[in-house]
C-alpha atoms as a PDB file:
ATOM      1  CA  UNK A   1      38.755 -16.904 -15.840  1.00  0.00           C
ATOM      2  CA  UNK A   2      39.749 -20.312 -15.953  1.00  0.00           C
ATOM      3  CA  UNK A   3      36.312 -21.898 -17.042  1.00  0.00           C
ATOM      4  CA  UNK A   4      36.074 -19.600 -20.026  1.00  0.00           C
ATOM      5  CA  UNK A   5      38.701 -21.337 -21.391  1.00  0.00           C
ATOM      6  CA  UNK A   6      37.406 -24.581 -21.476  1.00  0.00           C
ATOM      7  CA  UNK A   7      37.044 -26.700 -24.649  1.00  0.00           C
ATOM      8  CA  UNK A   8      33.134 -27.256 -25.146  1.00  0.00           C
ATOM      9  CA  UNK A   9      34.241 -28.571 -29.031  1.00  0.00           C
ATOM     10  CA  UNK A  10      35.028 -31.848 -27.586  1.00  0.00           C
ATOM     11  CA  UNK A  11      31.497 -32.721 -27.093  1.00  0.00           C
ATOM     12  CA  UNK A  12      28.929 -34.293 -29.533  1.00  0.00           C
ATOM     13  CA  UNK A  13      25.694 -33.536 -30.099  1.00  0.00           C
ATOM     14  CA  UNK A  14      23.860 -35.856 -28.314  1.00  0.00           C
ATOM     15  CA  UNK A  15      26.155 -35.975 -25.255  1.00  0.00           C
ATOM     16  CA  UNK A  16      25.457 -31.762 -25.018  1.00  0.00           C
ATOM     17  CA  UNK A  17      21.587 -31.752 -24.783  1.00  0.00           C
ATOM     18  CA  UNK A  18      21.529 -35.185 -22.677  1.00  0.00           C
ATOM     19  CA  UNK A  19      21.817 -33.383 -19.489  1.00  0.00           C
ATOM     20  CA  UNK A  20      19.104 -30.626 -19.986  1.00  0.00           C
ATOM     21  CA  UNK A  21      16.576 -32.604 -21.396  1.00  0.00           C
ATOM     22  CA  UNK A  22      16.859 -35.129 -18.478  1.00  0.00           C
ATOM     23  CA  UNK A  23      16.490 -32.207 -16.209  1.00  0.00           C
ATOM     24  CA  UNK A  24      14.125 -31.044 -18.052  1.00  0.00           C
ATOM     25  CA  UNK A  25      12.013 -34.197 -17.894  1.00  0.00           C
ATOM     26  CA  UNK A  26      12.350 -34.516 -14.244  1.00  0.00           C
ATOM     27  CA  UNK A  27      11.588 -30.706 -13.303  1.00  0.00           C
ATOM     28  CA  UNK A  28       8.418 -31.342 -15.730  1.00  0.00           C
ATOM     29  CA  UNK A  29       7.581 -34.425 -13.751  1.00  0.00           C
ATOM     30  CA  UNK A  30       7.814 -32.513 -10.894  1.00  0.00           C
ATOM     31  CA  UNK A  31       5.471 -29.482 -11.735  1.00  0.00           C
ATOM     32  CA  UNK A  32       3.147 -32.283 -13.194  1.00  0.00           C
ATOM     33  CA  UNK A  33       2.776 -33.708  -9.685  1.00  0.00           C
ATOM     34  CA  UNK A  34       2.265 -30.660  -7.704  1.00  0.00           C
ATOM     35  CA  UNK A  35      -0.584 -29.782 -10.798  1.00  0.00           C
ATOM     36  CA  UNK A  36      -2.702 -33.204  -9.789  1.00  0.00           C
ATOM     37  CA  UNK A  37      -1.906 -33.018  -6.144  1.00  0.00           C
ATOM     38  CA  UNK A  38      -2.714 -29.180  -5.917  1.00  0.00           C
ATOM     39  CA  UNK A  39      -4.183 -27.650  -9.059  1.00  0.00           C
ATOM     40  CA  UNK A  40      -1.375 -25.581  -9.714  1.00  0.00           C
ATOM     41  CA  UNK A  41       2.117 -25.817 -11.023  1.00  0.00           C
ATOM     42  CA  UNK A  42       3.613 -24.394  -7.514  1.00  0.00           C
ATOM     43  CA  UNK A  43       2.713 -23.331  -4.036  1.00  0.00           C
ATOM     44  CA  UNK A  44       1.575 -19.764  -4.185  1.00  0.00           C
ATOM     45  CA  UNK A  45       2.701 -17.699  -1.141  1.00  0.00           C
ATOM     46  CA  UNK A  46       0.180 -15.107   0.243  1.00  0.00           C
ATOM     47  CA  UNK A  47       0.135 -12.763  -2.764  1.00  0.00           C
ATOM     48  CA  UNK A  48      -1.736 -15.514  -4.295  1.00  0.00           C
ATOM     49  CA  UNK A  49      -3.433 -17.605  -2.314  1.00  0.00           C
ATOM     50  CA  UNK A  50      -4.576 -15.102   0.097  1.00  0.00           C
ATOM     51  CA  UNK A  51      -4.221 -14.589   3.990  1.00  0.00           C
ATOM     52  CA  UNK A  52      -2.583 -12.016   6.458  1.00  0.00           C
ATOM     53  CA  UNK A  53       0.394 -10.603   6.926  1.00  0.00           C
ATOM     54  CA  UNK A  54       1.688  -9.138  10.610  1.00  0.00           C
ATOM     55  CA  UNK A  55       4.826  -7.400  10.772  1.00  0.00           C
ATOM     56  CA  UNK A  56       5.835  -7.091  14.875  1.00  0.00           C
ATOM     57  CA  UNK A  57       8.821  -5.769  16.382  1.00  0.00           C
ATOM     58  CA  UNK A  58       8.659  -7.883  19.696  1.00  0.00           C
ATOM     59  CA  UNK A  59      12.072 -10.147  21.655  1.00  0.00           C
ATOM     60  CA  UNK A  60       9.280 -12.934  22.007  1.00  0.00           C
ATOM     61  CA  UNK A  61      11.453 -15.970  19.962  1.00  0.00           C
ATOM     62  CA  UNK A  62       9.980 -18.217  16.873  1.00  0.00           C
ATOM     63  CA  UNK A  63       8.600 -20.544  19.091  1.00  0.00           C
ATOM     64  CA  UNK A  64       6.407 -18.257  21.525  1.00  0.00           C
ATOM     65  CA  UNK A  65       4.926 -16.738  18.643  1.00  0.00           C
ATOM     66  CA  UNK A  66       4.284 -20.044  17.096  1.00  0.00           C
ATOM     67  CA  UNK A  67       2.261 -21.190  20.047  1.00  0.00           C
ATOM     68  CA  UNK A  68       0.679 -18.029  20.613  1.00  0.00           C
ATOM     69  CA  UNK A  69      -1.312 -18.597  17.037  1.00  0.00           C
ATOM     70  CA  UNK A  70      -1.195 -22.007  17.625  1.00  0.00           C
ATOM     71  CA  UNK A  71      -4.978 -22.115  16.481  1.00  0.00           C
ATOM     72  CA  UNK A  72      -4.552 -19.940  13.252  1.00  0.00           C
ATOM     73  CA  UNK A  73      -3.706 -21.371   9.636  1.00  0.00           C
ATOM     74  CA  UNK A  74       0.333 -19.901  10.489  1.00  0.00           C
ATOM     75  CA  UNK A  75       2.648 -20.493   7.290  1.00  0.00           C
ATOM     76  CA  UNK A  76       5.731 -18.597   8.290  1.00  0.00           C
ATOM     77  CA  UNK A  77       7.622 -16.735  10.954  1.00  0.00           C
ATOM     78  CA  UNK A  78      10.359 -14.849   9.296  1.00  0.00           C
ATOM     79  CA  UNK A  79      12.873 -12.668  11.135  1.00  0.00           C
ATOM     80  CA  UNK A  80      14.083  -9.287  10.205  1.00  0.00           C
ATOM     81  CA  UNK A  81      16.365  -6.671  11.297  1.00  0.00           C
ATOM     82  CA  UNK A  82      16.334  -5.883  14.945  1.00  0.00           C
ATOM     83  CA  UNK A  83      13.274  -7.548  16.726  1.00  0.00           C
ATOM     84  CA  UNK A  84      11.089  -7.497  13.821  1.00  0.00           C
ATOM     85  CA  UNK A  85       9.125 -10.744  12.943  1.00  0.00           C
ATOM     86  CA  UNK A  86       7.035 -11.288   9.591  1.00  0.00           C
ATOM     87  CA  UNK A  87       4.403 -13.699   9.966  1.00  0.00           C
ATOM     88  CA  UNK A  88       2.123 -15.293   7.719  1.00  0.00           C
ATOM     89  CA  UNK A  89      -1.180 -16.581   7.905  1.00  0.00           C
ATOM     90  CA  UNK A  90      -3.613 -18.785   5.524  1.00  0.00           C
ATOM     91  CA  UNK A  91      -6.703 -17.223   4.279  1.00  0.00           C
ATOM     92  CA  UNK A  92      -9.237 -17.221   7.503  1.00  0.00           C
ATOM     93  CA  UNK A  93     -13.381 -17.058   7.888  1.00  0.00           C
ATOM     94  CA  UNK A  94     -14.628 -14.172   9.255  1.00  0.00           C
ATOM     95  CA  UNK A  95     -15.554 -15.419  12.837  1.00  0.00           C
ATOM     96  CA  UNK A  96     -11.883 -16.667  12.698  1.00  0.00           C
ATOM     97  CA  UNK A  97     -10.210 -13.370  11.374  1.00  0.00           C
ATOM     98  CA  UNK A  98     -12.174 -11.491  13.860  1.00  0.00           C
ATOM     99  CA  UNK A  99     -10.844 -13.449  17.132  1.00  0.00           C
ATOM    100  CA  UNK A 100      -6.951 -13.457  15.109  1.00  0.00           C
ATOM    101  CA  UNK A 101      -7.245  -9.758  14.829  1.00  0.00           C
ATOM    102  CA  UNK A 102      -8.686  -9.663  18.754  1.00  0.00           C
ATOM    103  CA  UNK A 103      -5.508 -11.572  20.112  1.00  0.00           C
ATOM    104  CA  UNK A 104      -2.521  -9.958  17.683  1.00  0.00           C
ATOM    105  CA  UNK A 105      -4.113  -6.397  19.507  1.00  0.00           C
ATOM    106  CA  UNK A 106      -3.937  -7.929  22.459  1.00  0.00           C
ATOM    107  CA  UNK A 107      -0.636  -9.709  22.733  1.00  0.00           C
ATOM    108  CA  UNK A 108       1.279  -7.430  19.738  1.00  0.00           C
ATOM    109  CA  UNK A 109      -1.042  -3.793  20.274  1.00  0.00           C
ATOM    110  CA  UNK A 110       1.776  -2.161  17.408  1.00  0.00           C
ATOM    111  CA  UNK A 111       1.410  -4.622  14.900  1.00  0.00           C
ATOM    112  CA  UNK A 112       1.056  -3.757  11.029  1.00  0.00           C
ATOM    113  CA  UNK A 113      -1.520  -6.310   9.742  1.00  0.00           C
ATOM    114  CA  UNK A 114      -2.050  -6.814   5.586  1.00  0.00           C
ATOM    115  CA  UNK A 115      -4.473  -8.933   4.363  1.00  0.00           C
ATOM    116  CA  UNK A 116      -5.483 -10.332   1.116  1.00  0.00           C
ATOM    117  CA  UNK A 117      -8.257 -11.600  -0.148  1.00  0.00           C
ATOM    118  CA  UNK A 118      -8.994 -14.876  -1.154  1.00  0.00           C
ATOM    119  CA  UNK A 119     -10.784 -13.571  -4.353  1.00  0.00           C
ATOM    120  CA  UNK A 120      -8.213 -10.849  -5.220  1.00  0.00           C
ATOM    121  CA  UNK A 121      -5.239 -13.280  -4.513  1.00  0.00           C
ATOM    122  CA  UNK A 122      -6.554 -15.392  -7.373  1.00  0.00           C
ATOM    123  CA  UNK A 123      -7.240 -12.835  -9.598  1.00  0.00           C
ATOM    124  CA  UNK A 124      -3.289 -11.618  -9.024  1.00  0.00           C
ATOM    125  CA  UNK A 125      -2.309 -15.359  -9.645  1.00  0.00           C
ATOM    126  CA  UNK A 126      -4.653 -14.975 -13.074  1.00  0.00           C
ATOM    127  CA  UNK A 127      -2.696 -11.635 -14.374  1.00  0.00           C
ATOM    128  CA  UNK A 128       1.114 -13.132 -12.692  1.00  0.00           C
ATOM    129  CA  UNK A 129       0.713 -16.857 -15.172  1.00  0.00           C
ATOM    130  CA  UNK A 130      -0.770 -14.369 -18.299  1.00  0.00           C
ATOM    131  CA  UNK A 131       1.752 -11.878 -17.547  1.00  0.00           C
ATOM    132  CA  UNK A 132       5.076 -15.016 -17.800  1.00  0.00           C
ATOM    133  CA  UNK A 133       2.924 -16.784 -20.756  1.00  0.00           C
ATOM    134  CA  UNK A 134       2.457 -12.953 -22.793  1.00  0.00           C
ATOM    135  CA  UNK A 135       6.174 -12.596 -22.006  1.00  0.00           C
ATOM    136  CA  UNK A 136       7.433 -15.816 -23.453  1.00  0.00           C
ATOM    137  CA  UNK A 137       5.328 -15.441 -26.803  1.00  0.00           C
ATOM    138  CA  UNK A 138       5.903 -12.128 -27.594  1.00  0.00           C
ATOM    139  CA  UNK A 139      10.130 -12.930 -27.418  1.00  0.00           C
ATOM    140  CA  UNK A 140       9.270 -16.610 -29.220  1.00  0.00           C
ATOM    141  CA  UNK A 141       7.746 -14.148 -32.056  1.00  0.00           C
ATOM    142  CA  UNK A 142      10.459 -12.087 -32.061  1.00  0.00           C
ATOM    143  CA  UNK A 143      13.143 -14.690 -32.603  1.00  0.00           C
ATOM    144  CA  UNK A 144      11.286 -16.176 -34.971  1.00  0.00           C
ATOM    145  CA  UNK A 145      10.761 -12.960 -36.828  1.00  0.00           C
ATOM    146  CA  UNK A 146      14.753 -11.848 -36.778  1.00  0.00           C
ATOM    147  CA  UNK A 147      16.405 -15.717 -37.677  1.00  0.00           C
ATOM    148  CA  UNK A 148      13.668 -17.046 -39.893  1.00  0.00           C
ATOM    149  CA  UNK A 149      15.225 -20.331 -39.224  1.00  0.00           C
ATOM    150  CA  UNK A 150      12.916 -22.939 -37.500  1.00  0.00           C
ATOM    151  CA  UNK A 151      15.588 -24.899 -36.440  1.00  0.00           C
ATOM    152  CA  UNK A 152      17.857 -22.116 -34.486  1.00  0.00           C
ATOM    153  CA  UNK A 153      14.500 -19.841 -33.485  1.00  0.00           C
ATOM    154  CA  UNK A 154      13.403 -23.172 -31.717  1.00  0.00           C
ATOM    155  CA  UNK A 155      16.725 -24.190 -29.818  1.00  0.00           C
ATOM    156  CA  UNK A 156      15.886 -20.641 -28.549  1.00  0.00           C
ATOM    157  CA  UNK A 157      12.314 -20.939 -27.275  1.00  0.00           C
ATOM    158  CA  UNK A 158      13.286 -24.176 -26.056  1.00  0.00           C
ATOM    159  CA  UNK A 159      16.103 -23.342 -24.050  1.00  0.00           C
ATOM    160  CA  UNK A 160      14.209 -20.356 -22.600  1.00  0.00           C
ATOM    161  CA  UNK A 161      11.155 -22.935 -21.863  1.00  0.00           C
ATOM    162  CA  UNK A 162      13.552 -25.047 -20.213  1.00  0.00           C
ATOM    163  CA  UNK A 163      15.193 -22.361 -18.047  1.00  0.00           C
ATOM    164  CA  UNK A 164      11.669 -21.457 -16.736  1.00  0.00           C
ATOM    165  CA  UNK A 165      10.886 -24.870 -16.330  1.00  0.00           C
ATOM    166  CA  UNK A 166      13.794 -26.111 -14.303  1.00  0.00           C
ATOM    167  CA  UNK A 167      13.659 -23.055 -12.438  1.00  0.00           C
ATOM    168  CA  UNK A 168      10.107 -23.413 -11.508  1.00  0.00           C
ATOM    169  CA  UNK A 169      11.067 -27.389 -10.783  1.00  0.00           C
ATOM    170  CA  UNK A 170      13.638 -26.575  -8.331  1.00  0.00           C
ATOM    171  CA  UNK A 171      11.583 -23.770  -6.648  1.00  0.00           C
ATOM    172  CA  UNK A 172       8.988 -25.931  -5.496  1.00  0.00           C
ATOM    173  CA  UNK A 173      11.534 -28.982  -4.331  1.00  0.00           C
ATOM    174  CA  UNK A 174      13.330 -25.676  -2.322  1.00  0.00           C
ATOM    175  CA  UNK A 175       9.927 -24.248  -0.897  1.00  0.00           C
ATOM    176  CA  UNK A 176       9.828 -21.230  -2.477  1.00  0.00           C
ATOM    177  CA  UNK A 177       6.501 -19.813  -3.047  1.00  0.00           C
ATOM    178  CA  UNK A 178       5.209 -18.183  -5.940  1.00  0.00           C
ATOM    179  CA  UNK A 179       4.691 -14.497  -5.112  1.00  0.00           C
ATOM    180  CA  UNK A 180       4.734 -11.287  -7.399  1.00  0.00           C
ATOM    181  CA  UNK A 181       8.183 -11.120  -6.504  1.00  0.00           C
ATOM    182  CA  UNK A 182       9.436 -14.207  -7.444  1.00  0.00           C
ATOM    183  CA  UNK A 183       7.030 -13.987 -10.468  1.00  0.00           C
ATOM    184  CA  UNK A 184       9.235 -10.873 -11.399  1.00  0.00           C
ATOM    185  CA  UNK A 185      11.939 -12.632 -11.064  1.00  0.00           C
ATOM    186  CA  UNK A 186      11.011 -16.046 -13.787  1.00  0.00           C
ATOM    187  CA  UNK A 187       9.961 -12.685 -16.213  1.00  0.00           C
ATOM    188  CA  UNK A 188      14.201 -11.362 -15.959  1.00  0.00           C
ATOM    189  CA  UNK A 189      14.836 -14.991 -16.540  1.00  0.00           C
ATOM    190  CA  UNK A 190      13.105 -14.976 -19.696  1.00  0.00           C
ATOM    191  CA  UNK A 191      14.794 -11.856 -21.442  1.00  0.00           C
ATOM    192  CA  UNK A 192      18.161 -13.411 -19.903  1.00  0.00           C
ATOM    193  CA  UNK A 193      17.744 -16.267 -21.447  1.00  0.00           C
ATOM    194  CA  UNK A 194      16.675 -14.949 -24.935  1.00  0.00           C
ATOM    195  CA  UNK A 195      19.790 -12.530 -24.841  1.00  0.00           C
ATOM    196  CA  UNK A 196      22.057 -15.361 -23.986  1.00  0.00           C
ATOM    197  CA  UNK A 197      21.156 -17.271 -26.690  1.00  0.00           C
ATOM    198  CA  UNK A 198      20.894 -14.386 -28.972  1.00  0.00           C
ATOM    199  CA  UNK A 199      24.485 -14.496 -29.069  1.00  0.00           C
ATOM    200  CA  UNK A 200      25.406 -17.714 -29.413  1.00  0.00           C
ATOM    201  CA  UNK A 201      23.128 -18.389 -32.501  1.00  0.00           C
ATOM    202  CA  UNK A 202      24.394 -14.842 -33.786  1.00  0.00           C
ATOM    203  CA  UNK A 203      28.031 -16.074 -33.505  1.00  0.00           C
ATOM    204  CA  UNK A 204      27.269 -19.503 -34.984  1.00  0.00           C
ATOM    205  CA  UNK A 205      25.055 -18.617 -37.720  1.00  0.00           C
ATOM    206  CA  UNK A 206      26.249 -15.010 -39.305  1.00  0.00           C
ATOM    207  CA  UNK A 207      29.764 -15.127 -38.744  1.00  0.00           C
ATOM    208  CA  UNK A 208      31.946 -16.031 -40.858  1.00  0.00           C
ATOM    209  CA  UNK A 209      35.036 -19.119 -39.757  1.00  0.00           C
ATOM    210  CA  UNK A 210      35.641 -22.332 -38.560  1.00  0.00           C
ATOM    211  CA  UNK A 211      32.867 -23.446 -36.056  1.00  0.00           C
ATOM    212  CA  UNK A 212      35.241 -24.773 -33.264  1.00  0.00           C
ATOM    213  CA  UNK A 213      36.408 -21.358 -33.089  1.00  0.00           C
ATOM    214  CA  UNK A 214      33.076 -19.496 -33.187  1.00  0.00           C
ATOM    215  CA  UNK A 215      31.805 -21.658 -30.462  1.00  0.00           C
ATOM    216  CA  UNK A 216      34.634 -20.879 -28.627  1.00  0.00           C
ATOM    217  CA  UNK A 217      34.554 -17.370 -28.563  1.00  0.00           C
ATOM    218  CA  UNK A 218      31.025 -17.159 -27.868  1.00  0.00           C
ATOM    219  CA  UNK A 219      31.493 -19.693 -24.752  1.00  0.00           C
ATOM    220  CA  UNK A 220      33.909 -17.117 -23.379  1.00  0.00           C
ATOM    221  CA  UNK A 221      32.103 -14.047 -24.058  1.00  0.00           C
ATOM    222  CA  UNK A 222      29.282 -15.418 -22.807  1.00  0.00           C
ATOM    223  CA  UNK A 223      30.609 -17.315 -19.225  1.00  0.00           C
ATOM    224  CA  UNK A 224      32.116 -13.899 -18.387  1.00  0.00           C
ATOM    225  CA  UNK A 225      29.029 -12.269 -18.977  1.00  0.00           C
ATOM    226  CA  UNK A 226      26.880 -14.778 -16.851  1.00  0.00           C
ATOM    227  CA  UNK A 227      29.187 -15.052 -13.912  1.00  0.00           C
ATOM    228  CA  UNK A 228      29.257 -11.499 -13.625  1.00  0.00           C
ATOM    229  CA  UNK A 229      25.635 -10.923 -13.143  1.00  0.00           C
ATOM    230  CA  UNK A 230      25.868 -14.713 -10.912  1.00  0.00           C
ATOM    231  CA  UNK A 231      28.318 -12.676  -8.700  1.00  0.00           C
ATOM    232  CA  UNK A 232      26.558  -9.680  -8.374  1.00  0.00           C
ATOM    233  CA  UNK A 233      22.861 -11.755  -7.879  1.00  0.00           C
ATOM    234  CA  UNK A 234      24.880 -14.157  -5.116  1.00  0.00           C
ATOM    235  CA  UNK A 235      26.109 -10.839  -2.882  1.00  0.00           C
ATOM    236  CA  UNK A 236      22.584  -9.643  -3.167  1.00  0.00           C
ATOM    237  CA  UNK A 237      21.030 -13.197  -1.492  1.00  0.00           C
ATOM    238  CA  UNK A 238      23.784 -12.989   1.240  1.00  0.00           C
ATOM    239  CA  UNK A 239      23.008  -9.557   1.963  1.00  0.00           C
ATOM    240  CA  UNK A 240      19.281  -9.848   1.812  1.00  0.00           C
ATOM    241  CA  UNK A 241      19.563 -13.702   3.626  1.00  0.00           C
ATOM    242  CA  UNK A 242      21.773 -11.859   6.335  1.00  0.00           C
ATOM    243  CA  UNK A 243      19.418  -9.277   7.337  1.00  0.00           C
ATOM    244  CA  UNK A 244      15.907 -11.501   6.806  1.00  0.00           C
ATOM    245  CA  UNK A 245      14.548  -9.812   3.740  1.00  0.00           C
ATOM    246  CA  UNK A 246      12.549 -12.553   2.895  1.00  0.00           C
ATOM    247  CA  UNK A 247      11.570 -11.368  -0.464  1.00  0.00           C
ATOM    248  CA  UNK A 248      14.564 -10.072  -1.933  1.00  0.00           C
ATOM    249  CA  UNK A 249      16.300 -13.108  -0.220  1.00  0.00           C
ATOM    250  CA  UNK A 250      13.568 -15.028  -2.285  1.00  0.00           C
ATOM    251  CA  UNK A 251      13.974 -13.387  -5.389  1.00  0.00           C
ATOM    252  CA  UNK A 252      17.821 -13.545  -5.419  1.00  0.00           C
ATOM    253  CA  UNK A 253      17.513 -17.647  -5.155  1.00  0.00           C
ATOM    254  CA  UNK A 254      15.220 -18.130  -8.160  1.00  0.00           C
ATOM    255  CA  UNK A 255      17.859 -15.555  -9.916  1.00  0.00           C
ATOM    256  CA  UNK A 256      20.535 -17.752  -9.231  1.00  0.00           C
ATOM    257  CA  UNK A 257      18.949 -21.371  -9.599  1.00  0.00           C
ATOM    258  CA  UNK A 258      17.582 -19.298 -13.210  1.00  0.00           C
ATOM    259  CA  UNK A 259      21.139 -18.165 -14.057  1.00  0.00           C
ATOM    260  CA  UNK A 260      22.532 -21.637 -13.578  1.00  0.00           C
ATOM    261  CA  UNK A 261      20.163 -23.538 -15.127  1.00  0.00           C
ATOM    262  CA  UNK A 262      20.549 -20.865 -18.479  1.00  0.00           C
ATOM    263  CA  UNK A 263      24.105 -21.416 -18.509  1.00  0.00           C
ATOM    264  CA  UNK A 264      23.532 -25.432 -19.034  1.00  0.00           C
ATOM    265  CA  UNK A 265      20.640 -24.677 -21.469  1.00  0.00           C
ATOM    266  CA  UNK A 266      22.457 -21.975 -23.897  1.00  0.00           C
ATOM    267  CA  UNK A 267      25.882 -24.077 -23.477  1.00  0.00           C
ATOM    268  CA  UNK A 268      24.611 -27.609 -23.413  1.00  0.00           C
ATOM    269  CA  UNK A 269      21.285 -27.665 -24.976  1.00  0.00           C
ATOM    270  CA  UNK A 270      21.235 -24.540 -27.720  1.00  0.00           C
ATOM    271  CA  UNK A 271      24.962 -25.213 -28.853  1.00  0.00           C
ATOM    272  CA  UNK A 272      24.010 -28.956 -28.942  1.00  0.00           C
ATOM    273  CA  UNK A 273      21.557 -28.769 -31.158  1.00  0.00           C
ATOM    274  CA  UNK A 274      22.893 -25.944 -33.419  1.00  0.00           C
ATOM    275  CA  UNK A 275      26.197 -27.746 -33.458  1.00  0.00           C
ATOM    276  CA  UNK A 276      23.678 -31.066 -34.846  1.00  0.00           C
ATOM    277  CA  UNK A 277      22.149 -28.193 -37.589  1.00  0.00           C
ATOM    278  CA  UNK A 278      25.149 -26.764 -39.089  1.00  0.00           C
ATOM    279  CA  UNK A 279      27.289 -30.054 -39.286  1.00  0.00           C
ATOM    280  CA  UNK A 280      24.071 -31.746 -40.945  1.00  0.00           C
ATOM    281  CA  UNK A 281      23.339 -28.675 -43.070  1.00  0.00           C
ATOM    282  CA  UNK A 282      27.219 -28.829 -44.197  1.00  0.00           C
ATOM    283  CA  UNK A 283      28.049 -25.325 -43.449  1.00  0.00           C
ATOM    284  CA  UNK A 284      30.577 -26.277 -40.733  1.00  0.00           C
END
């Protein structure tokens, strides 16, 4: 693989973690916004917010069913295999879910309706940001625990913060929602990320040789290893894009956009600032 061989020693310090922390600042701008404007970080989907769910196998086309709940809080119309349709409402009243469930037995009479509550849908969002901030200390505490070296245990949190971060940034410029899937998804991110960096600060730190050539090696070893679960990831969008399975479609993207951003943050950011460590610390 031809980027595995590329020579990441040619870059200082400061011109490695320049890139991710402007990203970084700008993805943290962006989650800031959406906080005042909205009172949370992103836009839940459903699982969080609440509302109904109606899966209908029907030829009608997006825009007949649009207009047909015209009058309903719609969100979505996604379209599956064959003539199904998944679509998605906001939460409702009562006097309003009543007539919605009225007219989807009338116009769709085999239609599978969820619905969550408003109530419960909060109390899932509750246990999903517990659930990513648990996560994140309990691998902080374990890096700390196994390098006992603030320096390199904290170009690890870091870079894992920043992975989360820019992935959450870019999810809400795309328009993807936070659900329990995607939520599953920024949890993989944050054992991916630890494990990448794992081995770079392993290589760099208790190996024994010239730096330039430890940095090397663990560049290569770990490209290959991250474009081969990219690859894998990117067939699984197409696939899931290509027959409308919204949420593995979903979850592939924030894989991906995760995957990418953890390359630039192990490479970039973590090797920048070890790279500023050792040569400081004069154990180049």
């Amino acid at each position: 693989m031809e980027f595995s061989g590329y020579d990441i020693n040619k870059y200082s310090p400061r011109q490695m973690v320049a890139l991710p922390l402007a990203l970084l600042l700008l993805a943290l701008a962006v989650l800031g916004y959406t906080t005042l404007a909205t009172g949370l970080p992103l836009t839940p989907g459903i699982d969080f917010a609440g509302g109904t769910a109606v899966t209908v196998f029907t030829s009608d086309s997006r825009e007949t069913i649009e207009a047909t709940f015209a009058g309903y809080p719609l969100l979505s119309v996604g379209e599956g295999v064959g003539d199904g349709k998944y679509v998605q409402f906001g939460p409702m009243d009562d006097d309003q879910y009543r007539s919605f469930s009225a007219l989807v037995n009338e116009k769709y009479p085999g239609a599978k309706v969820d619905q969550i509550g408003e109530t419960f849908g909060k109390t899932l969002q509750s246990q999903a940001f517990l659930a990513l901030i648990f996560s994140f200390i309990g691998v902080a505490i374990v890096i700390f625990i196994a390098y006992r070296n603030p320096v390199a245990s904290g170009a690890i949190v870091l870079a894992a913060a920043s992975d989360i971060t820019i992935t959450a940034g870019a999810m809400q410029v795309l328009g993807i929602p936070l659900s329990l899937g995607t939520t599953a998804a920024l949890l993989m991110l944050i054992g991916y990320a630890a494990d990448s960096n794992v081995l770079l600060t392993t290589r760099l730190l208790k190996r024994k040789g010239k730096f330039e050539e430890k940095l090397s090696g663990a560049f290569r070893t770990g490209i290959i290893m991250t474009t081969t679960t990219l690859g894998a990831i990117v067939a699984m969008w197409v696939v899931a894009t290509a027959g409308q399975i919204q949420i593995i479609s979903a979850i592939a993207s924030v894989l991906i956009i995760g995957l990418l951003a953890d390359m630039m943050n192990t490479w970039m950011l973590n090797a920048g600032i070890l790279k500023a460590h050792i040569f400081r610390s004069g154990k180049k």
